[in-house]
C-alpha atoms as a PDB file:
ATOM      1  CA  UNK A   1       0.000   0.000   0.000  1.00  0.00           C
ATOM      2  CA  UNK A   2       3.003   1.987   0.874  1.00  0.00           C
ATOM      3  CA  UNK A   3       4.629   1.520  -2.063  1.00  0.00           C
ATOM      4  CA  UNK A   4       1.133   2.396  -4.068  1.00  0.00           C
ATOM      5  CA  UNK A   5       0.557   5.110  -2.381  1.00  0.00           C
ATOM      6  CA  UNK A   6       4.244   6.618  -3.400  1.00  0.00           C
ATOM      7  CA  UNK A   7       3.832   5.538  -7.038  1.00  0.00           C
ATOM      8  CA  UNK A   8       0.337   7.352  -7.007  1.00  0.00           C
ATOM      9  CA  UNK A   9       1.813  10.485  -5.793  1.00  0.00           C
ATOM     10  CA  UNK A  10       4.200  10.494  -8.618  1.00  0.00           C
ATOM     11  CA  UNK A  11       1.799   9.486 -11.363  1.00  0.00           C
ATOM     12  CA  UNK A  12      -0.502  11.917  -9.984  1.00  0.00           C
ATOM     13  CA  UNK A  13       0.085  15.115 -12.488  1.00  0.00           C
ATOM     14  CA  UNK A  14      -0.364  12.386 -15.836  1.00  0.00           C
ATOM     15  CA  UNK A  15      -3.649  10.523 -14.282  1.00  0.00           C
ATOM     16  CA  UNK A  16      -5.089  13.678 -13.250  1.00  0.00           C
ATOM     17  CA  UNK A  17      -4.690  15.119 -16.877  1.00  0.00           C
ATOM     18  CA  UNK A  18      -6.366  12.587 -18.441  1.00  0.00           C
ATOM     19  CA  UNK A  19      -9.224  12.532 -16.096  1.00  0.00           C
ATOM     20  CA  UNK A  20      -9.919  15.875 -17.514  1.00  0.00           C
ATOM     21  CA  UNK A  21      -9.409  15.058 -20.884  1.00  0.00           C
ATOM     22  CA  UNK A  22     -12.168  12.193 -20.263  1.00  0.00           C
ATOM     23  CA  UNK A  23     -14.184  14.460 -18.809  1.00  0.00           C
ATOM     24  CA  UNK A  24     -13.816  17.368 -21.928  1.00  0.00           C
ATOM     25  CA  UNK A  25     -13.709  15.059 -24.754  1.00  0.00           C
ATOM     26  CA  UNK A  26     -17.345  13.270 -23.443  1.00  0.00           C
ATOM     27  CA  UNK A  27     -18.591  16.710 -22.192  1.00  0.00           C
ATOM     28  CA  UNK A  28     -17.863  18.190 -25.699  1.00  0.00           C
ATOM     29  CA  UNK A  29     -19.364  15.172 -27.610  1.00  0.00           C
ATOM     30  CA  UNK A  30     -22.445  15.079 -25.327  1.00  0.00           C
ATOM     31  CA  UNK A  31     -22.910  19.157 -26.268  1.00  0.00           C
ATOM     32  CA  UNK A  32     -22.547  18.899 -29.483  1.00  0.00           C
ATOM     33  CA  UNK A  33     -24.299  15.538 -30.107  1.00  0.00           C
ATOM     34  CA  UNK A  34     -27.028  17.332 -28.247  1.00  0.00           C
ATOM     35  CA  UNK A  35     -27.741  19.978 -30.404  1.00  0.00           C
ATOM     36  CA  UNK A  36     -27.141  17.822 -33.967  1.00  0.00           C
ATOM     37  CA  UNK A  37     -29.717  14.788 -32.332  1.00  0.00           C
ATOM     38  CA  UNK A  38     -32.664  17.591 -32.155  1.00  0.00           C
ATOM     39  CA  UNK A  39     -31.780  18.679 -35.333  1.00  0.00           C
ATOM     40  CA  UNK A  40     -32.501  14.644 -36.478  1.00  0.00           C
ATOM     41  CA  UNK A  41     -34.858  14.655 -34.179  1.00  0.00           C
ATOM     42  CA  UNK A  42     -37.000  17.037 -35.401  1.00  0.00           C
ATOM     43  CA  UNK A  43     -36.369  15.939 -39.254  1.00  0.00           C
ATOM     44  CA  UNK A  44     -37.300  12.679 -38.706  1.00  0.00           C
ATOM     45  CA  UNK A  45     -40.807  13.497 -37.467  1.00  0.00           C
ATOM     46  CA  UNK A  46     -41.421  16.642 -39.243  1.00  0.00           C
ATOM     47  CA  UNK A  47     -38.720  16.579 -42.201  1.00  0.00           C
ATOM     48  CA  UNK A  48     -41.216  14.644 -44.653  1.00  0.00           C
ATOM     49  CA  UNK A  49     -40.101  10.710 -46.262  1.00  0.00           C
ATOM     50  CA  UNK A  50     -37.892  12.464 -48.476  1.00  0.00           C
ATOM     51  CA  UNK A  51     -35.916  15.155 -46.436  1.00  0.00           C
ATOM     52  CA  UNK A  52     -35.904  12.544 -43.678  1.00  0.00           C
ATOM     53  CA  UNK A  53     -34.679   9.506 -45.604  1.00  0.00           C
ATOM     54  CA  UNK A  54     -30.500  10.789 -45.278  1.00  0.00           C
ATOM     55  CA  UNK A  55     -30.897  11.350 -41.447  1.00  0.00           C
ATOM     56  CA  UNK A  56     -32.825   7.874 -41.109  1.00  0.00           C
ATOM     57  CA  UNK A  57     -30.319   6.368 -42.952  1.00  0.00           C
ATOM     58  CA  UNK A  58     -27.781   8.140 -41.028  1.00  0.00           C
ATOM     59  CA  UNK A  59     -29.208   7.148 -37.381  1.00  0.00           C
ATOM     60  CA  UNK A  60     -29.476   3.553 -38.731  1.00  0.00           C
ATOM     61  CA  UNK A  61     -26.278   2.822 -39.940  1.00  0.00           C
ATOM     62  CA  UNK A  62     -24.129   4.972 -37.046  1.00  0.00           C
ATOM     63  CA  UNK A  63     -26.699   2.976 -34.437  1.00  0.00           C
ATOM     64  CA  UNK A  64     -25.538  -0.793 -35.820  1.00  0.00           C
ATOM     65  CA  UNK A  65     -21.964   0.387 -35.936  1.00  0.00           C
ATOM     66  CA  UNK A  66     -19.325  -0.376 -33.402  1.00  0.00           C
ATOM     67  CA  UNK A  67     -17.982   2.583 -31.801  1.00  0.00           C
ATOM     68  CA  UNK A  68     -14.339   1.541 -31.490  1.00  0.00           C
ATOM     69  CA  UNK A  69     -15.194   1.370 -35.588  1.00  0.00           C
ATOM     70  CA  UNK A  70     -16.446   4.884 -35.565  1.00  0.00           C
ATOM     71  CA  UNK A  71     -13.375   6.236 -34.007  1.00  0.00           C
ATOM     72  CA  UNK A  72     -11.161   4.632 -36.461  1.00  0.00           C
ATOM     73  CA  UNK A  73     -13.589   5.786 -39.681  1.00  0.00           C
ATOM     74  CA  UNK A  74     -13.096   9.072 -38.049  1.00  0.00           C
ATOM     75  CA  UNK A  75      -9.581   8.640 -37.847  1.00  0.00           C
ATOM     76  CA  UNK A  76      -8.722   7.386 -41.054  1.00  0.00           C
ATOM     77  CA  UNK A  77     -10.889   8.046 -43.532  1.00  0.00           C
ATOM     78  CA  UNK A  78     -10.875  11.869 -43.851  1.00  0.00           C
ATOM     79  CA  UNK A  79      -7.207  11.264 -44.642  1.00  0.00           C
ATOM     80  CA  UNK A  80      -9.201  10.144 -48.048  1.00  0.00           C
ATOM     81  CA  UNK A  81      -9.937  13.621 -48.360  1.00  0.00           C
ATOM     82  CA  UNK A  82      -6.764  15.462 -47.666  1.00  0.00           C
ATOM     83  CA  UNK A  83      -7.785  16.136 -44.194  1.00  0.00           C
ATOM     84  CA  UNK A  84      -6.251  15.169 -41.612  1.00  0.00           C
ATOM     85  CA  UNK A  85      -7.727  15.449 -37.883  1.00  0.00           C
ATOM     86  CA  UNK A  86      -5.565  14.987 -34.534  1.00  0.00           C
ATOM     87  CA  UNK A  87      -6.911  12.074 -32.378  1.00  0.00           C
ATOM     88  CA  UNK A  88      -8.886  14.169 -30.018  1.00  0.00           C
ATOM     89  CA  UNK A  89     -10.362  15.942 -32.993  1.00  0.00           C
ATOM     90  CA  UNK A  90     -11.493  12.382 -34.138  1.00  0.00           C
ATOM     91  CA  UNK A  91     -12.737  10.986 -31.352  1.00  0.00           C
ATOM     92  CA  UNK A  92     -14.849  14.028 -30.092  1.00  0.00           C
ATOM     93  CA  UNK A  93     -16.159  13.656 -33.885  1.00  0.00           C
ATOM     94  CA  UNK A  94     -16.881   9.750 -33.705  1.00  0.00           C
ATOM     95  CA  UNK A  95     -18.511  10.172 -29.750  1.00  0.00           C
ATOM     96  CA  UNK A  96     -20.603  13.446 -31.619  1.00  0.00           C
ATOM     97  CA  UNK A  97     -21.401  11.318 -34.164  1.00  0.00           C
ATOM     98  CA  UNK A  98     -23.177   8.538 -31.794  1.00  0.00           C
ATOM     99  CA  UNK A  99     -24.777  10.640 -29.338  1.00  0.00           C
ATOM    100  CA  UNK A 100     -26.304  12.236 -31.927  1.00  0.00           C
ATOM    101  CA  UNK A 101     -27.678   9.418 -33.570  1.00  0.00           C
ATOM    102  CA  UNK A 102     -28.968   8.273 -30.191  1.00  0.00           C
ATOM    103  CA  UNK A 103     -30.721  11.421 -29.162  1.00  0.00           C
ATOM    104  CA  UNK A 104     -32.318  11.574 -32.537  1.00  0.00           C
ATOM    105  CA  UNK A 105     -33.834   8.744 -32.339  1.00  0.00           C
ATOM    106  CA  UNK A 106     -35.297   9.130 -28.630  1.00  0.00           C
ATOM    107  CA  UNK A 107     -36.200  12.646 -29.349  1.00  0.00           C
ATOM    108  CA  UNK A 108     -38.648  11.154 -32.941  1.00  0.00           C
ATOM    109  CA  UNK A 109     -40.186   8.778 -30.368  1.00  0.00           C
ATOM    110  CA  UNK A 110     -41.030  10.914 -27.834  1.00  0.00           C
ATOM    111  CA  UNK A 111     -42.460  13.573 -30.391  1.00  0.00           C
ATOM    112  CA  UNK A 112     -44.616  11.067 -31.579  1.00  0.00           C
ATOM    113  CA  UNK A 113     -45.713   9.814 -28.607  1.00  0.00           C
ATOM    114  CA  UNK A 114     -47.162  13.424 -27.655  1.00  0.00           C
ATOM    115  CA  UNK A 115     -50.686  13.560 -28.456  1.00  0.00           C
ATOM    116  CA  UNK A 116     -52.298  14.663 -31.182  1.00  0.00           C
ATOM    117  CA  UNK A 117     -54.198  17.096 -29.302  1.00  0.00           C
ATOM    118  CA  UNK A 118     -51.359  18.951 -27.808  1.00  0.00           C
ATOM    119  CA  UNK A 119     -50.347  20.206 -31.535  1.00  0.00           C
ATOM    120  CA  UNK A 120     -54.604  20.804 -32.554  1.00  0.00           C
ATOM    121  CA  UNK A 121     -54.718  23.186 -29.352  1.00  0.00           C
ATOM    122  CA  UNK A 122     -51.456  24.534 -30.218  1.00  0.00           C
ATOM    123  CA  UNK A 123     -52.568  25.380 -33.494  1.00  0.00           C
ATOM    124  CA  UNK A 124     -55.860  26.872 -32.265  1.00  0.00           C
ATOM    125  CA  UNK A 125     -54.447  29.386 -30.676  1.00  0.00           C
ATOM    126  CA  UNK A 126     -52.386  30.855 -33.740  1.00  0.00           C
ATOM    127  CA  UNK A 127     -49.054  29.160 -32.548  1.00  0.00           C
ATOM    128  CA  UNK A 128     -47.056  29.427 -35.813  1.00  0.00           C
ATOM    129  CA  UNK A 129     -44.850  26.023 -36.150  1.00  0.00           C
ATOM    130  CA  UNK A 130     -41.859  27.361 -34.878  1.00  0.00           C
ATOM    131  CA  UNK A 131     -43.837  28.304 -31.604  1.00  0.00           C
ATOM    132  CA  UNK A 132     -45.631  25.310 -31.429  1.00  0.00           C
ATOM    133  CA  UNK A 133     -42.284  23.430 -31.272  1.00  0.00           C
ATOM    134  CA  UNK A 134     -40.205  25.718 -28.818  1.00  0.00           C
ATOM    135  CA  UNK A 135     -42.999  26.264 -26.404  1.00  0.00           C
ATOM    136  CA  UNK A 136     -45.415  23.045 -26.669  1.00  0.00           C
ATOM    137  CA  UNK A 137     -43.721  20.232 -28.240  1.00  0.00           C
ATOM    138  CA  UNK A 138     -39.992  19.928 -27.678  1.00  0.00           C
ATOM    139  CA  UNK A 139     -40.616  20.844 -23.528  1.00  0.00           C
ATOM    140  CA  UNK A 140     -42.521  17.692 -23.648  1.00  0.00           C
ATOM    141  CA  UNK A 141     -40.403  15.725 -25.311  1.00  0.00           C
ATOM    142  CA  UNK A 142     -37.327  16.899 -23.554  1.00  0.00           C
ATOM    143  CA  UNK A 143     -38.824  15.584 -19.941  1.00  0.00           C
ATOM    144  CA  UNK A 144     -39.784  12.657 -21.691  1.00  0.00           C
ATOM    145  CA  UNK A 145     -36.002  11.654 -22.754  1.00  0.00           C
ATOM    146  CA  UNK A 146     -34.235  12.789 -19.414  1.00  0.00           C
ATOM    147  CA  UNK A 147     -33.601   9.644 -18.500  1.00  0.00           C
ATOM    148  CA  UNK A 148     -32.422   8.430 -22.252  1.00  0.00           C
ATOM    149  CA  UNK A 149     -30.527  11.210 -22.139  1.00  0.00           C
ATOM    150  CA  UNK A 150     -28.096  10.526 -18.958  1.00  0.00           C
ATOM    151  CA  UNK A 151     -27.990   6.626 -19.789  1.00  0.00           C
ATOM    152  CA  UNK A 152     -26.405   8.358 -23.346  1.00  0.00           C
ATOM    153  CA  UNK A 153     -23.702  10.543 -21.250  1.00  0.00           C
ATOM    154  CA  UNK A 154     -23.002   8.077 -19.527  1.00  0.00           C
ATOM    155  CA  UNK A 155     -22.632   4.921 -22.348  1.00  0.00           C
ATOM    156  CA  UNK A 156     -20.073   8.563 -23.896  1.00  0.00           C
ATOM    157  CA  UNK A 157     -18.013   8.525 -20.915  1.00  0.00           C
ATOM    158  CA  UNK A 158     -17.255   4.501 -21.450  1.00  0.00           C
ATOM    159  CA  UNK A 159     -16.957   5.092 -25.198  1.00  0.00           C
ATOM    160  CA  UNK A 160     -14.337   7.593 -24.384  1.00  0.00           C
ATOM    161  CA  UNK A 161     -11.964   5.007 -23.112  1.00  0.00           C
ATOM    162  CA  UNK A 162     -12.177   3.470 -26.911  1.00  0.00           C
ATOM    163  CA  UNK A 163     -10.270   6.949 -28.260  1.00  0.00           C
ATOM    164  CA  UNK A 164      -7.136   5.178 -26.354  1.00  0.00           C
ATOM    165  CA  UNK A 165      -6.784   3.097 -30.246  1.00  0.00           C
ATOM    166  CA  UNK A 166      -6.162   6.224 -31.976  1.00  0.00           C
ATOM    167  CA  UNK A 167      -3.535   7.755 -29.032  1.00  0.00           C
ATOM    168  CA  UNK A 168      -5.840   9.777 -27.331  1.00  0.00           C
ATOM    169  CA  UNK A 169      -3.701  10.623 -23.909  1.00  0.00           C
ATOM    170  CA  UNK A 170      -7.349  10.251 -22.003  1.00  0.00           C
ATOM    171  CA  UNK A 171      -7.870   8.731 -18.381  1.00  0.00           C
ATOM    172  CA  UNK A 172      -7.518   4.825 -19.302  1.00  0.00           C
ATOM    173  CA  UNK A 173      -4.272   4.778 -21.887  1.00  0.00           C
ATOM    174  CA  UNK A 174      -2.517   6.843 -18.878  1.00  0.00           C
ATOM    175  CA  UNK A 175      -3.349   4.445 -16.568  1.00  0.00           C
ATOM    176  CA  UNK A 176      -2.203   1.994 -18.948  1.00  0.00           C
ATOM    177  CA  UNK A 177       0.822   3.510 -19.435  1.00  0.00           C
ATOM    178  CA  UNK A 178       1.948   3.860 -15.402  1.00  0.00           C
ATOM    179  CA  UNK A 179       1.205   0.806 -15.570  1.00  0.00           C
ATOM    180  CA  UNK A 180       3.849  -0.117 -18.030  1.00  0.00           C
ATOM    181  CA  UNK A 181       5.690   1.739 -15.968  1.00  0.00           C
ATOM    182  CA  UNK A 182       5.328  -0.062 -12.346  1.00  0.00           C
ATOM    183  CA  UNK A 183       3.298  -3.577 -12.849  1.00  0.00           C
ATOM    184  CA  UNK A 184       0.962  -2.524 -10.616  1.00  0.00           C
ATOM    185  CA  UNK A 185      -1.823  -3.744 -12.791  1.00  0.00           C
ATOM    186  CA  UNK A 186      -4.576  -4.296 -10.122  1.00  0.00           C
ATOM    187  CA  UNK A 187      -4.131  -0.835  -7.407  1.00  0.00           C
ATOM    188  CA  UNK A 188      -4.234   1.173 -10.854  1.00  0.00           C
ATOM    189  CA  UNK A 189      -7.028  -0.251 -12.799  1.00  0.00           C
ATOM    190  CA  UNK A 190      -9.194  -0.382  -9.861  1.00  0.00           C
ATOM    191  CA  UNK A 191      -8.802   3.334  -9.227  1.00  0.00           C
ATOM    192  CA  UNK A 192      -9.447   4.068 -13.048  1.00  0.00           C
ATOM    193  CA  UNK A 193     -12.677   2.029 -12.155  1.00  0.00           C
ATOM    194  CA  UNK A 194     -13.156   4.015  -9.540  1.00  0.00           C
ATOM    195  CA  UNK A 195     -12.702   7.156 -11.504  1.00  0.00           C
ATOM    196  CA  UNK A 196     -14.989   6.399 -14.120  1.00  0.00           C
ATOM    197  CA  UNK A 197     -17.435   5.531 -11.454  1.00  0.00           C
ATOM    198  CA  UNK A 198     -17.101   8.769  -9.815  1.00  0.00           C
ATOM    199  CA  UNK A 199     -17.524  10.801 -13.425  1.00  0.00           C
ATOM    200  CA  UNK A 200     -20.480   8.632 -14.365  1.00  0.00           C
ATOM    201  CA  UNK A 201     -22.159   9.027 -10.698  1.00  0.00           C
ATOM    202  CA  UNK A 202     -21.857  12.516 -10.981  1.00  0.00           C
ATOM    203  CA  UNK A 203     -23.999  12.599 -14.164  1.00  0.00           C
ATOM    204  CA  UNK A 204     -26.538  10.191 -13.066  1.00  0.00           C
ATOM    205  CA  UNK A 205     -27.233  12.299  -9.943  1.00  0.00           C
ATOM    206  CA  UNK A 206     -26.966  15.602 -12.446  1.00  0.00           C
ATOM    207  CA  UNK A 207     -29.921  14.188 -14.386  1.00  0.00           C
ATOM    208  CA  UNK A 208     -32.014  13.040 -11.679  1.00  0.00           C
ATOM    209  CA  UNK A 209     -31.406  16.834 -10.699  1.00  0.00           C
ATOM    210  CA  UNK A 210     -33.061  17.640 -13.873  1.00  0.00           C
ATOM    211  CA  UNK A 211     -35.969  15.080 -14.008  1.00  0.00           C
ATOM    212  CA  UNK A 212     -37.143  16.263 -10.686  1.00  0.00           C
ATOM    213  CA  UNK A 213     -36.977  20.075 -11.790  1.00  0.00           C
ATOM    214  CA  UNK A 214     -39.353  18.681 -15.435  1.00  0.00           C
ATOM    215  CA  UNK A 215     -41.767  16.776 -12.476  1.00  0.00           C
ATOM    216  CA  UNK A 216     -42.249  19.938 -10.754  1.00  0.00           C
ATOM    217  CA  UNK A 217     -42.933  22.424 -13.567  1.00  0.00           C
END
């Protein structure tokens, strides 16, 4: 324990910065994944069979698609096109990628699971469509896919320890690499457990937060 406890202190300054880049790579993903899954959301139930075909197609192929598999396509293949991303670039673009596939999808079901009613009395009172949605329709949905939506952070904050394929310095590939370092193979993954636990904790408690504040509006 001693001896742990020494290493620790040493290895504290690496560990410590890739806890944080865990925690901004997955917060970044989960922002932006956010705001492109309402914009699928919304085109899948509103967009029309043809305008909605590319982002169904989209949500169904990135949703039956590894995500270690994203990371590399995100990797790798824009090298096709002369570009060339860094690894966190690529991985906050594959974990963007499937949150927003997820969200999209939960958001379509829990528009059309609102009742028809709620858009005829939006509509009778002159509620333009743009209205309708801010103030009638996407409130709804959003209380209705609170809890989708932290079981999504949280499955992002796992996925995050995939980005260690592509050299992404983040919490578990530094733990790997003290490892290298000093063989102490069960103290350090244990506390990377413990780590994740504490990040993924954090949002659980964040969203039931959130749910409660929906329950009481």
């Amino acid at each position: 324990m001693e001896r742990f406890l020494e290493v620790l202190d040493s290895a504290s300054g690496p560990l410590w910065h890739g806890f944080l880049l865990t925690v901004g790579i997955s917060g970044a993903a989960v922002v932006l994944g956010t705001i492109l899954g309402l914009v699928i959301g919304l085109m899948l139930t509103y967009g029309g069979r043809i305008a909605s075909l590319p982002f169904r197609g989209f949500v169904d192929i990135v949703r039956g698609t590894p995500v270690l598999v994203l990371i590399l396509a995100s990797y790798y293949m824009p090298a096709g096109l002369g570009i060339s991303p860094g690894p966190i670039e690529a991985g906050v673009l594959a974990l963007t990628i499937f949150c927003a596939s997820h969200i999209g999808e939960t958001l379509r079901g829990a528009l059309n699971a609102i009742p028809a009613g709620q858009t005829d009395a939006a509509r009778a009172i002159g509620l333009t469509f743009p209205q309708m949605l801010a103030y009638v329709l996407v409130p709804q949905a959003l209380r209705q896919i609170a809890p989708n939506f932290v079981n999504t952070a949280v499955e992002i904050v796992k996925a995050s320890s995939l980005l260690s394929a592509i050299g992404v310095g983040e919490l578990l590939l530094t733990t790997q690499e003290v490892i290298g370092r000093t063989f102490m193979t069960m103290e350090f993954y244990a506390l990377v457990g413990a780590l994740y636990l504490v990040i993924n904790l954090t949002i659980s408690a964040g969203g039931g937060w959130v749910e409660r504040r929906f329950q009481n509006q």
